[in-house]
PDB file of N, CA and C in Angstrom:
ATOM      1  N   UNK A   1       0.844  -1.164   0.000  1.00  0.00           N
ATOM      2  CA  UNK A   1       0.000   0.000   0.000  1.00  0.00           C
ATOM      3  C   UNK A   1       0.891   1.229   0.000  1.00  0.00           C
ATOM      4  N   UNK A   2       0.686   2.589  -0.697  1.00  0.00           N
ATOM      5  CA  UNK A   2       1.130   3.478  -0.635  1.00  0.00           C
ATOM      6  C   UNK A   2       1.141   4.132   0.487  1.00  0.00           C
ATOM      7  N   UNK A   3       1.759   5.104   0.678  1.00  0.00           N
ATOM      8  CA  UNK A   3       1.843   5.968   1.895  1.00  0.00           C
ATOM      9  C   UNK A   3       1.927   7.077   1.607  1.00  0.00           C
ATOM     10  N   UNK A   4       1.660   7.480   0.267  1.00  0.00           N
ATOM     11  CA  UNK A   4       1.289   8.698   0.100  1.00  0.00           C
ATOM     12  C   UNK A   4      -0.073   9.546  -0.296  1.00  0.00           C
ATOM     13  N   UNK A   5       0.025  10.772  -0.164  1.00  0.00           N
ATOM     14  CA  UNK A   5      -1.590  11.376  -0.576  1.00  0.00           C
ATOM     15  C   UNK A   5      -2.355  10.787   0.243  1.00  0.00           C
ATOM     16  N   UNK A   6      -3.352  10.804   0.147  1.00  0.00           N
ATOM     17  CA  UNK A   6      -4.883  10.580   1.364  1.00  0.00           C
ATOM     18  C   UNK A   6      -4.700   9.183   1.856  1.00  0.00           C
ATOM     19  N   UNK A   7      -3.667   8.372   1.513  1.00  0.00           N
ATOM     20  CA  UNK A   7      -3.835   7.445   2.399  1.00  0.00           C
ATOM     21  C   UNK A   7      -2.806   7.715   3.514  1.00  0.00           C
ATOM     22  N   UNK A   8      -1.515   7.924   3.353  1.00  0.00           N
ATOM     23  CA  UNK A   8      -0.562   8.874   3.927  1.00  0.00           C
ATOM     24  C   UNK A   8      -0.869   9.849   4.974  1.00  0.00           C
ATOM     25  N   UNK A   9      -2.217  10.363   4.891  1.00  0.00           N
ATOM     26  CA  UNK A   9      -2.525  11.105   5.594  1.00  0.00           C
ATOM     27  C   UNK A   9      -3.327  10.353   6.659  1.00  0.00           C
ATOM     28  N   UNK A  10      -4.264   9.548   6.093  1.00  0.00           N
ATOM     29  CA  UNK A  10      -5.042   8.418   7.376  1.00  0.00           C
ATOM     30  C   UNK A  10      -4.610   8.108   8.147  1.00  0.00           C
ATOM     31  N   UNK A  11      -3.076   7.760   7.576  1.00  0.00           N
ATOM     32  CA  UNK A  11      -2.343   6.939   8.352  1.00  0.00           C
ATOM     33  C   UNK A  11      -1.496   7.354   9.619  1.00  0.00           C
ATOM     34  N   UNK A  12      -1.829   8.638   9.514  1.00  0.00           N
ATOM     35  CA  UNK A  12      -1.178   9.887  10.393  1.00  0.00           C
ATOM     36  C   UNK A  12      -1.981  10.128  11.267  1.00  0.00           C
ATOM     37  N   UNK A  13      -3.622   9.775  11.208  1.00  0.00           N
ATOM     38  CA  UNK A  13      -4.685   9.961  12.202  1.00  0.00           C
ATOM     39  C   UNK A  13      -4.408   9.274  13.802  1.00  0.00           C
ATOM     40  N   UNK A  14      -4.334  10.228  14.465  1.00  0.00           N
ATOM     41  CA  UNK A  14      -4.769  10.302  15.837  1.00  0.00           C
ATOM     42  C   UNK A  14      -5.780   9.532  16.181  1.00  0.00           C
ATOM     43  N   UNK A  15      -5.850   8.841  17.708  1.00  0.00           N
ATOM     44  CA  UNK A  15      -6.721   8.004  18.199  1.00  0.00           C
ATOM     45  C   UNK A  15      -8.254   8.576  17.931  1.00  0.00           C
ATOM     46  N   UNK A  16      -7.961  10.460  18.162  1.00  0.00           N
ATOM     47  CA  UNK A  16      -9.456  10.938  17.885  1.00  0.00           C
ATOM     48  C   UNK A  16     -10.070  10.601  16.867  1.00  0.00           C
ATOM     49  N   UNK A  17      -8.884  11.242  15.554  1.00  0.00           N
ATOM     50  CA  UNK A  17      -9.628  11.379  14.379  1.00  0.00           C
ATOM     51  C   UNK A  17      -9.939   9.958  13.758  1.00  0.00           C
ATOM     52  N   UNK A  18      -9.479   8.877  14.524  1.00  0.00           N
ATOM     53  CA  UNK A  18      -9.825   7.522  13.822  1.00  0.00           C
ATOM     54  C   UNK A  18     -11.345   7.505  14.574  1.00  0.00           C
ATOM     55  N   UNK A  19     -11.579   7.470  15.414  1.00  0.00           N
ATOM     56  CA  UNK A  19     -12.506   7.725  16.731  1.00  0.00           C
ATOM     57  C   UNK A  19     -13.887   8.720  15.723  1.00  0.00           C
ATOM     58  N   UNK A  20     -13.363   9.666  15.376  1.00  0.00           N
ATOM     59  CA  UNK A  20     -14.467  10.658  15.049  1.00  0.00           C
ATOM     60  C   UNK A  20     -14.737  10.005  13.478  1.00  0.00           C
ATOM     61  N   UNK A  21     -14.151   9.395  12.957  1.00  0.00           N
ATOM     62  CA  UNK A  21     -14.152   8.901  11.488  1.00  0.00           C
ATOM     63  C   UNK A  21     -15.043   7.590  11.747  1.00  0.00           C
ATOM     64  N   UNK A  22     -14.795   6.688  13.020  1.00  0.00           N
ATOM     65  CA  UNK A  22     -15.571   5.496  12.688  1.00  0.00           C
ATOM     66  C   UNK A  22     -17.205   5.856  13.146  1.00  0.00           C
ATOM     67  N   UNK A  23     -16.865   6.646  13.976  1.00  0.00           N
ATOM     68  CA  UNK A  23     -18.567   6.765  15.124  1.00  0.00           C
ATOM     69  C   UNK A  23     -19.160   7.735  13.624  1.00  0.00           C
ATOM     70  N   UNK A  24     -18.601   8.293  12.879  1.00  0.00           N
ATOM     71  CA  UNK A  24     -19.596   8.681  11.564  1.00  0.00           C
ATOM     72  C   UNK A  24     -20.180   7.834  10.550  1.00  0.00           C
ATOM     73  N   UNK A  25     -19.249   7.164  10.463  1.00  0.00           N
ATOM     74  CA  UNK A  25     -19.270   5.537   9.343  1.00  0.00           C
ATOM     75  C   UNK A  25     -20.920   4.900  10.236  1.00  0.00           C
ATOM     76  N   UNK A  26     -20.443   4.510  11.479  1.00  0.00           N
ATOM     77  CA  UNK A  26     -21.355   3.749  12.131  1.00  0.00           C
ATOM     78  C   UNK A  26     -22.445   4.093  12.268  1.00  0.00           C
ATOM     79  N   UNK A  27     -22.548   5.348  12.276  1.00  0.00           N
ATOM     80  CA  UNK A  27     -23.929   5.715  12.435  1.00  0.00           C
ATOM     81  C   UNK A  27     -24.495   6.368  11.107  1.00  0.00           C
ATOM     82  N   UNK A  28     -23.958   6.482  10.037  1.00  0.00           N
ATOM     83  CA  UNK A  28     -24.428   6.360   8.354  1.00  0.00           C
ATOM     84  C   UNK A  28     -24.933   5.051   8.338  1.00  0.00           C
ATOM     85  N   UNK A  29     -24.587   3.956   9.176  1.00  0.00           N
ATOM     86  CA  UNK A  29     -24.699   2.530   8.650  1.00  0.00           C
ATOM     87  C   UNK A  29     -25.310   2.176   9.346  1.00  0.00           C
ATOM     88  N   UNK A  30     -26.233   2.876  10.226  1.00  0.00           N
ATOM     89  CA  UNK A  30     -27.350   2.598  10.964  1.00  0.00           C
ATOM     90  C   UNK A  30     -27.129   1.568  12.934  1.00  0.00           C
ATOM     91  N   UNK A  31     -25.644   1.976  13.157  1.00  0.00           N
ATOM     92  CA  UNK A  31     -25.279   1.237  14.369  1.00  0.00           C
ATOM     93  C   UNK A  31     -25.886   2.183  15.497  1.00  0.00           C
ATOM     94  N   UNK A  32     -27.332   2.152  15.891  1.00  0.00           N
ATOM     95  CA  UNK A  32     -27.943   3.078  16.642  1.00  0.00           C
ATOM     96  C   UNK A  32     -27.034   3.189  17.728  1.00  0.00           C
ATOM     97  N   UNK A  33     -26.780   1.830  18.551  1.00  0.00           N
ATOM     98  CA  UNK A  33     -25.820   1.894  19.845  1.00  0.00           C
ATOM     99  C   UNK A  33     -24.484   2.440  19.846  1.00  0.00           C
ATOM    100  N   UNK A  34     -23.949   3.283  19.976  1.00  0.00           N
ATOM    101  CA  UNK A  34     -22.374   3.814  19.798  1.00  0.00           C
ATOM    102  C   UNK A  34     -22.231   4.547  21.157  1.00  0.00           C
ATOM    103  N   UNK A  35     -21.155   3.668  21.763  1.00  0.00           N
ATOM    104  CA  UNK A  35     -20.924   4.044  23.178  1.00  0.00           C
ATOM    105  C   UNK A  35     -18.967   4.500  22.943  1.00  0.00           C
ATOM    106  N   UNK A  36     -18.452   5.362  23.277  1.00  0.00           N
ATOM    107  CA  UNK A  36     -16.951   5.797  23.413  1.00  0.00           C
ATOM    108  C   UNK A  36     -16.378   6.274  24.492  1.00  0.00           C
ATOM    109  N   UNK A  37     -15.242   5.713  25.277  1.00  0.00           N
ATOM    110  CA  UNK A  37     -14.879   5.915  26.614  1.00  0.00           C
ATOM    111  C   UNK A  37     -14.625   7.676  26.266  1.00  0.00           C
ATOM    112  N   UNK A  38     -15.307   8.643  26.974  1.00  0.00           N
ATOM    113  CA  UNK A  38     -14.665   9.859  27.307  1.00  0.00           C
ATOM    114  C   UNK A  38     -13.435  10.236  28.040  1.00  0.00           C
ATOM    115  N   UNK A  39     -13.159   9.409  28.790  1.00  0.00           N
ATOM    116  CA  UNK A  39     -11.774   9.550  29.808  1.00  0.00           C
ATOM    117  C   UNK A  39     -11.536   8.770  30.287  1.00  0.00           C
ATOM    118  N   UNK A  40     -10.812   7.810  29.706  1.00  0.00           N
ATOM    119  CA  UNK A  40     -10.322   6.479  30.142  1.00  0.00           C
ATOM    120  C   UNK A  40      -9.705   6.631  31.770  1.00  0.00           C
ATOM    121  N   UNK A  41      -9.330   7.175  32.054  1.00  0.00           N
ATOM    122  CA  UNK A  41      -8.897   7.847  33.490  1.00  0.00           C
ATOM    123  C   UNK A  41      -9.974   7.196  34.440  1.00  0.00           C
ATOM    124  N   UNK A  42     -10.904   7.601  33.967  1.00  0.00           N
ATOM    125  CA  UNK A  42     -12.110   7.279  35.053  1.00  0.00           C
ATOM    126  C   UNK A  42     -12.978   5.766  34.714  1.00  0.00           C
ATOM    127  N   UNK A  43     -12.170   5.231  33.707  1.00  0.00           N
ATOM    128  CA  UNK A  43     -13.296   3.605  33.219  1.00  0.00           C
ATOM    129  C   UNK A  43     -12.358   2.385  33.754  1.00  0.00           C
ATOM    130  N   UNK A  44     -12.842   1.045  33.813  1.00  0.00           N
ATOM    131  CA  UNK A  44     -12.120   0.027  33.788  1.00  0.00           C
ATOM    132  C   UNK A  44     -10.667   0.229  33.245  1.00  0.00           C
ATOM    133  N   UNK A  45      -9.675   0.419  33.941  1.00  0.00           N
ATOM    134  CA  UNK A  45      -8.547   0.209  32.681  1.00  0.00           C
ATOM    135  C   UNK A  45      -8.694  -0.984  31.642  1.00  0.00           C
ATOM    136  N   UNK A  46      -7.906  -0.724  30.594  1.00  0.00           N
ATOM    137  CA  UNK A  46      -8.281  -1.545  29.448  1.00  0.00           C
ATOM    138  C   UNK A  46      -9.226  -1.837  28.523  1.00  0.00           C
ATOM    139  N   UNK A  47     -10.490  -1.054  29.775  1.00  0.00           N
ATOM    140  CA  UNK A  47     -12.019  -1.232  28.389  1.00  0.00           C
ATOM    141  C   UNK A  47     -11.879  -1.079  27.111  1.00  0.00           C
ATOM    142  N   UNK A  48     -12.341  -1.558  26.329  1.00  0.00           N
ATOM    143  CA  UNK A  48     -12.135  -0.829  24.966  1.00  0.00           C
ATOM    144  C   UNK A  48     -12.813   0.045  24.414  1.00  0.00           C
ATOM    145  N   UNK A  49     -12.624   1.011  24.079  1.00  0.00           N
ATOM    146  CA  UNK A  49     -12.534   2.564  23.466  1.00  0.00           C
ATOM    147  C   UNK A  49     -14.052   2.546  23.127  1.00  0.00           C
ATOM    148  N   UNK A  50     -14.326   1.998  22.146  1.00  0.00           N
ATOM    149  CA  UNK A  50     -15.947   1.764  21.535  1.00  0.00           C
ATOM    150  C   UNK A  50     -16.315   0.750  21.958  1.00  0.00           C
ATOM    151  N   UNK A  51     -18.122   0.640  21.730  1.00  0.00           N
ATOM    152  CA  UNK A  51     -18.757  -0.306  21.934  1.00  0.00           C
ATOM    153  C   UNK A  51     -19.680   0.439  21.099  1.00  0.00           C
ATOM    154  N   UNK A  52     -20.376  -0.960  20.232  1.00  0.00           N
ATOM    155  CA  UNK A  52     -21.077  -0.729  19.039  1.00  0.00           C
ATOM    156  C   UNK A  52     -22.162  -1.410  18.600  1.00  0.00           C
ATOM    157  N   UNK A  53     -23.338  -1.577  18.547  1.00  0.00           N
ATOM    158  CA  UNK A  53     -24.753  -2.195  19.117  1.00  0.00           C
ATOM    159  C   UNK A  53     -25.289  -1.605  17.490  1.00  0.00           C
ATOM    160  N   UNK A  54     -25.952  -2.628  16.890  1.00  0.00           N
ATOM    161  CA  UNK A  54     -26.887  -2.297  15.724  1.00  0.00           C
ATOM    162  C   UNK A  54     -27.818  -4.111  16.084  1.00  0.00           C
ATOM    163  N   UNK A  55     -28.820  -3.132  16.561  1.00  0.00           N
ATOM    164  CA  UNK A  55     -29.896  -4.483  16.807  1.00  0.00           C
ATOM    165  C   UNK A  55     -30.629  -4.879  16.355  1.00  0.00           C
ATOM    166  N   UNK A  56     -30.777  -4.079  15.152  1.00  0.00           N
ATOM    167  CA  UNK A  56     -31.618  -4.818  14.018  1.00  0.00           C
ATOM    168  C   UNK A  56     -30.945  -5.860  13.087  1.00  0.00           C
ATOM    169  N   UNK A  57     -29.629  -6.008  13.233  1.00  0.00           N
ATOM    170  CA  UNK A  57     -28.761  -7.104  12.700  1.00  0.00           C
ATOM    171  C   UNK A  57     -28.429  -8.259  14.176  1.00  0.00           C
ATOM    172  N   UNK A  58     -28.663  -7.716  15.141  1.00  0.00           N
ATOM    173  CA  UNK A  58     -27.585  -8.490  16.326  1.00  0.00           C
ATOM    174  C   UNK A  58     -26.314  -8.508  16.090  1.00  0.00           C
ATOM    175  N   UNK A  59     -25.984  -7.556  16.069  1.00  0.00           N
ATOM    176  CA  UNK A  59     -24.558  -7.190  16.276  1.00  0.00           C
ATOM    177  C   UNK A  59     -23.815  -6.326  17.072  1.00  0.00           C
ATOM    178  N   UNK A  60     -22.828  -6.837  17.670  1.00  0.00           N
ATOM    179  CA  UNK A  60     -22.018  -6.071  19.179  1.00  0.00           C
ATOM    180  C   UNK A  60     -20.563  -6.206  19.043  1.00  0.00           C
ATOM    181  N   UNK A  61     -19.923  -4.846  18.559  1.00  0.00           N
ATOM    182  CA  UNK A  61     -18.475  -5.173  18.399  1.00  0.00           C
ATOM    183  C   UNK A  61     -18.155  -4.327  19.511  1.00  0.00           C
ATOM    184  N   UNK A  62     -17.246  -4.957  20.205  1.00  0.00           N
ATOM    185  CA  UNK A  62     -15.873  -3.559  21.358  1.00  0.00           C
ATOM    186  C   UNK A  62     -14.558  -3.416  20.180  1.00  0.00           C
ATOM    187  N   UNK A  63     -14.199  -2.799  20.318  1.00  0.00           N
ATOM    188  CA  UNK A  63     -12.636  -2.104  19.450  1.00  0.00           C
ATOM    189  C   UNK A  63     -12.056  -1.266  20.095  1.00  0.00           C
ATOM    190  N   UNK A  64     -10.704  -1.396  20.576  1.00  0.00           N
ATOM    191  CA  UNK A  64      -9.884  -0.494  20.958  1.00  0.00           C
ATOM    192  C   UNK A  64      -9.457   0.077  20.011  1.00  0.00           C
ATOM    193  N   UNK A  65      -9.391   1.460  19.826  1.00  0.00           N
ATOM    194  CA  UNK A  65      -8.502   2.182  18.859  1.00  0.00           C
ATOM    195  C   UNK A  65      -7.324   2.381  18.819  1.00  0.00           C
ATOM    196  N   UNK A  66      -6.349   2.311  17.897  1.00  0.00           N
ATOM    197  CA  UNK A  66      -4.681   2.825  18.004  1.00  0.00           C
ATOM    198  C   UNK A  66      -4.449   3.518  16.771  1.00  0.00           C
ATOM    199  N   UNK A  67      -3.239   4.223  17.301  1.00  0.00           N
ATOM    200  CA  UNK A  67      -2.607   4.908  15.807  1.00  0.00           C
ATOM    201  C   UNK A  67      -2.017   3.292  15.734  1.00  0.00           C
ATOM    202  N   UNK A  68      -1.039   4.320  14.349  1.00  0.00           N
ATOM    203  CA  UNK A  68      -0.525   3.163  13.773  1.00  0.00           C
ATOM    204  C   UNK A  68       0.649   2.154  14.433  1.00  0.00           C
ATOM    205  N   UNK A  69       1.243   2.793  15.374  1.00  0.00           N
ATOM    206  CA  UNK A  69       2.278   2.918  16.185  1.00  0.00           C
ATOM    207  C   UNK A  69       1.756   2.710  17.244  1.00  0.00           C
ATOM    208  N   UNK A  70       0.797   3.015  17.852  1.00  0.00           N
ATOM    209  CA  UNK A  70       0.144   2.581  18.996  1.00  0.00           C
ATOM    210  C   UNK A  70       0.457   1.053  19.659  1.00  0.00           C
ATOM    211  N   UNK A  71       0.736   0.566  20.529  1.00  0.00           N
ATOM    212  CA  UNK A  71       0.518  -0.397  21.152  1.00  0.00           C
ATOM    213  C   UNK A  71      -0.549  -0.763  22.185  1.00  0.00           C
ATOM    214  N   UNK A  72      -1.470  -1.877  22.692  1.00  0.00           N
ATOM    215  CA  UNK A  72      -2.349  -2.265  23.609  1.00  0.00           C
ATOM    216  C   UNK A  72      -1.296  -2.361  24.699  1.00  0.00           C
ATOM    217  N   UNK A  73      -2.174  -2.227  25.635  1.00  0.00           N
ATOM    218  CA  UNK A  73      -1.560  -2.532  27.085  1.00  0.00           C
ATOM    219  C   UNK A  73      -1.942  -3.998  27.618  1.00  0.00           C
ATOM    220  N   UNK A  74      -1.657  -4.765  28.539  1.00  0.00           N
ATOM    221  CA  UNK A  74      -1.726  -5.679  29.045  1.00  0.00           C
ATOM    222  C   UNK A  74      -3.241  -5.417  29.267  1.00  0.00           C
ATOM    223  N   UNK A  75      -3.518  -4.407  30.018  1.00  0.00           N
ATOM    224  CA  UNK A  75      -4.972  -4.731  30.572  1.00  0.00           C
ATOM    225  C   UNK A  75      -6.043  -4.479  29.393  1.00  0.00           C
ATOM    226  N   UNK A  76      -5.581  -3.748  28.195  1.00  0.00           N
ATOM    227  CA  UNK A  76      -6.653  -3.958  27.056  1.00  0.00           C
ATOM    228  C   UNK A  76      -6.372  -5.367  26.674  1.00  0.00           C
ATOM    229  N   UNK A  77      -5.120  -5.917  26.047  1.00  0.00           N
ATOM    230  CA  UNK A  77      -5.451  -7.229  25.617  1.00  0.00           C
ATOM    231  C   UNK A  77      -6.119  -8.252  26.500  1.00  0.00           C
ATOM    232  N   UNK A  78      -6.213  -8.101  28.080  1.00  0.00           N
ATOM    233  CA  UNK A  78      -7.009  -8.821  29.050  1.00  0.00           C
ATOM    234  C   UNK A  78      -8.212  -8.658  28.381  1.00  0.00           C
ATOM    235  N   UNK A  79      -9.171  -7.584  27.968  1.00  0.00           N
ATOM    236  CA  UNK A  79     -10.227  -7.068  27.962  1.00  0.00           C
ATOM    237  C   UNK A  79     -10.628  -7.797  26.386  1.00  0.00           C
ATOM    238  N   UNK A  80      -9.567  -7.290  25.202  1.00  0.00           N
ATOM    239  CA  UNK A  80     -10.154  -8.015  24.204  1.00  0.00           C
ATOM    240  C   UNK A  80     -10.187  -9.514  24.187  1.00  0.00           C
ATOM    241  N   UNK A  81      -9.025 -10.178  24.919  1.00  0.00           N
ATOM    242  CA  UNK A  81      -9.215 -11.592  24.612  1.00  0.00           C
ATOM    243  C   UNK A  81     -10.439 -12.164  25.637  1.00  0.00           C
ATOM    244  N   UNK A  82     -10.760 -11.839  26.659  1.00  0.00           N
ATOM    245  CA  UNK A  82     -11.548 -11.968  27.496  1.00  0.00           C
ATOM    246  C   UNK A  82     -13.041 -11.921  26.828  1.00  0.00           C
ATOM    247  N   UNK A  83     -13.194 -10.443  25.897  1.00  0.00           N
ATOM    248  CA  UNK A  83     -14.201 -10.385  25.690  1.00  0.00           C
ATOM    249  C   UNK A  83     -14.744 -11.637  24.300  1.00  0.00           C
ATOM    250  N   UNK A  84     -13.488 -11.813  23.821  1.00  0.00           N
ATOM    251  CA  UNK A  84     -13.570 -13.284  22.369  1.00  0.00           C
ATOM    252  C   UNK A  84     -13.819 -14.161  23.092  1.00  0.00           C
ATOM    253  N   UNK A  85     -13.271 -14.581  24.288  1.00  0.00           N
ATOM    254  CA  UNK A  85     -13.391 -15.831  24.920  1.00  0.00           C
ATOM    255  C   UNK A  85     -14.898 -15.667  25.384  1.00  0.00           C
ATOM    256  N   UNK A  86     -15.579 -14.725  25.547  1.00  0.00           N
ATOM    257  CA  UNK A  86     -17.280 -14.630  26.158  1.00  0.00           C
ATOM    258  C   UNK A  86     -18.167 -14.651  25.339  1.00  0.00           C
ATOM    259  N   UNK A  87     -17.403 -15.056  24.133  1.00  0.00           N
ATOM    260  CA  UNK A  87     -18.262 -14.792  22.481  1.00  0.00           C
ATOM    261  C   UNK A  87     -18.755 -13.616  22.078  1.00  0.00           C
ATOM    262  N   UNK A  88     -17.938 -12.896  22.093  1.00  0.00           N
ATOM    263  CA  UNK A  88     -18.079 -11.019  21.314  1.00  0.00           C
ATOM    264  C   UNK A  88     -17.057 -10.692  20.883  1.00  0.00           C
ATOM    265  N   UNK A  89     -17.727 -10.286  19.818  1.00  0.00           N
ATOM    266  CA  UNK A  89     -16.252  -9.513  18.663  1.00  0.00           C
ATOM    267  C   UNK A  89     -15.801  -8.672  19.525  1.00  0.00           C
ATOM    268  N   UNK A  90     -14.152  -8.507  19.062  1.00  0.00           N
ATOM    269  CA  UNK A  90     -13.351  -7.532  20.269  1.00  0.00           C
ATOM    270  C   UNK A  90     -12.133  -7.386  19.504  1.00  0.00           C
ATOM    271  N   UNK A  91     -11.661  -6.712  18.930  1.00  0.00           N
ATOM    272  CA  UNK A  91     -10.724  -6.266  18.434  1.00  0.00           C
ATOM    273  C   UNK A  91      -9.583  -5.064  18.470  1.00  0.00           C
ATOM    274  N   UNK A  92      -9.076  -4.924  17.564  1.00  0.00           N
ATOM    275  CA  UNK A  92      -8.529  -3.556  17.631  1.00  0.00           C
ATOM    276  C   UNK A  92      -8.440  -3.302  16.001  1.00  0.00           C
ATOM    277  N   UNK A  93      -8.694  -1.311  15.937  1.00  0.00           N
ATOM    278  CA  UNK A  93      -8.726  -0.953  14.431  1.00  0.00           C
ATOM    279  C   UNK A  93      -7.630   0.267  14.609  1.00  0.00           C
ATOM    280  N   UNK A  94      -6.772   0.041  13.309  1.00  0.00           N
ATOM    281  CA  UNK A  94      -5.958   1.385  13.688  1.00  0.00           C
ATOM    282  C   UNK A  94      -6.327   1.913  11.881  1.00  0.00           C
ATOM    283  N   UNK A  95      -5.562   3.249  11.593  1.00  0.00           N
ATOM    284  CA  UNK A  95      -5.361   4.184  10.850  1.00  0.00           C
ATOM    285  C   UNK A  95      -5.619   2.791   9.136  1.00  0.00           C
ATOM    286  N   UNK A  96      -4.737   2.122   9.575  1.00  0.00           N
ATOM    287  CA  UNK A  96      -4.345   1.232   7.945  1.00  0.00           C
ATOM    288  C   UNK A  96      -5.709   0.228   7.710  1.00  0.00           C
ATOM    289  N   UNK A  97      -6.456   0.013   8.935  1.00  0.00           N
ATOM    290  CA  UNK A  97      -7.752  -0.878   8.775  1.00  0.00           C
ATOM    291  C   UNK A  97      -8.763   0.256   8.214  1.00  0.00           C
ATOM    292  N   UNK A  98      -8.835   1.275   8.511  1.00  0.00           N
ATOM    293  CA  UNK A  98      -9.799   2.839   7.328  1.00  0.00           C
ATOM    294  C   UNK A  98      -9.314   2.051   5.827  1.00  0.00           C
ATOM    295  N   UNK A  99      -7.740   2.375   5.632  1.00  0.00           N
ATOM    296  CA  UNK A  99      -7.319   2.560   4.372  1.00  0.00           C
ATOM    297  C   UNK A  99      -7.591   1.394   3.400  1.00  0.00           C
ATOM    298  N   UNK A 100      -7.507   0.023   4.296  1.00  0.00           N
ATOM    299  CA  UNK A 100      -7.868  -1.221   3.409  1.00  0.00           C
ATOM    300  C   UNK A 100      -9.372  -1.483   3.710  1.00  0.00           C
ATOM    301  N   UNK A 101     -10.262  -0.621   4.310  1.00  0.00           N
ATOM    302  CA  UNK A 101     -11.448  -0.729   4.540  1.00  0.00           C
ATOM    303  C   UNK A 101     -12.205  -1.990   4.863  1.00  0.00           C
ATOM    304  N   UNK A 102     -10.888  -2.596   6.085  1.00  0.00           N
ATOM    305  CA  UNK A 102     -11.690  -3.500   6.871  1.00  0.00           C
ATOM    306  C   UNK A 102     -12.923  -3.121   8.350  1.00  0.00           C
ATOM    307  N   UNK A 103     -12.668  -1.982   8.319  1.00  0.00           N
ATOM    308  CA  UNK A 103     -13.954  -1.287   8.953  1.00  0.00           C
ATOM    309  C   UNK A 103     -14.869  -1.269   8.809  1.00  0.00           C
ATOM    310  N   UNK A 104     -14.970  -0.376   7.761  1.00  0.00           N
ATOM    311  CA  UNK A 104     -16.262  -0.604   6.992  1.00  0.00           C
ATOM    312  C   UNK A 104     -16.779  -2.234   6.337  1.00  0.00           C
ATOM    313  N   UNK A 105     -15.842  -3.101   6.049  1.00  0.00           N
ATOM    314  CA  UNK A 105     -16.412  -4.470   5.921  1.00  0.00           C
ATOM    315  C   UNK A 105     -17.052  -4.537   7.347  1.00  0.00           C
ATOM    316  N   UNK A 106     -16.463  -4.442   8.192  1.00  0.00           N
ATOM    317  CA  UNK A 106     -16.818  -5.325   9.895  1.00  0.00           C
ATOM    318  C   UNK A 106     -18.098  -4.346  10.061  1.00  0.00           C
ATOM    319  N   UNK A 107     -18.520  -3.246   9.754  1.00  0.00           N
ATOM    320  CA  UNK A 107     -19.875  -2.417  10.026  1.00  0.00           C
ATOM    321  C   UNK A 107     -20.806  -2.830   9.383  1.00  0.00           C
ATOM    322  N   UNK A 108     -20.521  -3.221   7.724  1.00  0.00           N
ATOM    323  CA  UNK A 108     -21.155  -3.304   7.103  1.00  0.00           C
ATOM    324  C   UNK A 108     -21.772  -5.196   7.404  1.00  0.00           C
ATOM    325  N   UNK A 109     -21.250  -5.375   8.351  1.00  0.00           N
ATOM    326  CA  UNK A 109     -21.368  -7.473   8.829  1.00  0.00           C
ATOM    327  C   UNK A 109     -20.681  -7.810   8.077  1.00  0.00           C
ATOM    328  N   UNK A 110     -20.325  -7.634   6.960  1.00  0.00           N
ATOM    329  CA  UNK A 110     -19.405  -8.696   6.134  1.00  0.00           C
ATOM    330  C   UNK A 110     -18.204  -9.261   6.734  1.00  0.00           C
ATOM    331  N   UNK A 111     -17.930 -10.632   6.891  1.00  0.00           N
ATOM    332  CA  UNK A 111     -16.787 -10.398   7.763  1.00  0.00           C
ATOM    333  C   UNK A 111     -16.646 -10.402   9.294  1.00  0.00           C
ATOM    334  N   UNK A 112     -17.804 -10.242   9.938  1.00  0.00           N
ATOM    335  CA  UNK A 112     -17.262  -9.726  11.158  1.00  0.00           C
ATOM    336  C   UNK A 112     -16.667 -10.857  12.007  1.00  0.00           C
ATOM    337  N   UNK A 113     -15.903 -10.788  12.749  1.00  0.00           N
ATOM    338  CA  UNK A 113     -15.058 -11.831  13.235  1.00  0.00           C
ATOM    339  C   UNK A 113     -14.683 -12.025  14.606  1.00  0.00           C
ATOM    340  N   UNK A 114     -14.800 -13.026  15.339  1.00  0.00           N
ATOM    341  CA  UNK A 114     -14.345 -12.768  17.010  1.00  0.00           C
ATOM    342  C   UNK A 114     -13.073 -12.294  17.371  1.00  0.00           C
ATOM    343  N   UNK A 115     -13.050 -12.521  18.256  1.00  0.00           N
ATOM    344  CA  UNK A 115     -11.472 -11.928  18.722  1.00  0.00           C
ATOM    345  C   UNK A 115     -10.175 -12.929  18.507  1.00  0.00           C
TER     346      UNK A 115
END
């Protein structure tokens, strides 16, 4: 994949702007439920970032967000593998999952996959 021009630039997105880019996607695509930690400071450590409810499909994804560079912490990967092992999608999406538009597959159900 290139790294230049508009993908180059995705790929440069901040936890927000990945954050403010998916909760728009999701809710074009009809995911009424969209829950996002405001200040992780004050939640479970490790929760993951989103939680994402469209119940006219039955569907419930958690996703931690990262840049690209970003790493999980011990207590998020507790949280995502925990939450695969309870049978719920739980993942993580960074900057390059926009660009190959496995996001939008996993919103759109195609695809969607446990942890």
């Amino acid at each position: 994949m290139s790294t230049g021009g508009l993908a180059g630039s995705v790929l440069a997105w901040s936890e927000k702007e990945l954050q403010e880019q998916v909760l728009g996607a999701a809710k074009a695509l009809g995911w009424t439920l969209r829950y996002h930690v405001f200040d992780s400071r004050r939640s479970e450590p490790g929760f993951p970032d989103l939680v994402l409810g469209h119940p006219e499909r039955g569907l419930l994804l958690f996703r931690e967000l990262k840049t690209e560079k970003g790493r999980t912490t011990a207590e998020q990967d507790r949280w995502i593998i925990g939450l695969g092992l309870t049978g719920n999608d739980a993942g993580v999406w960074r900057p390059r999952d926009w660009v190959s538009r496995r996001i939008h597959t996993e919103l759109t159900g195609r695809q969607v996959r446990g942890a």
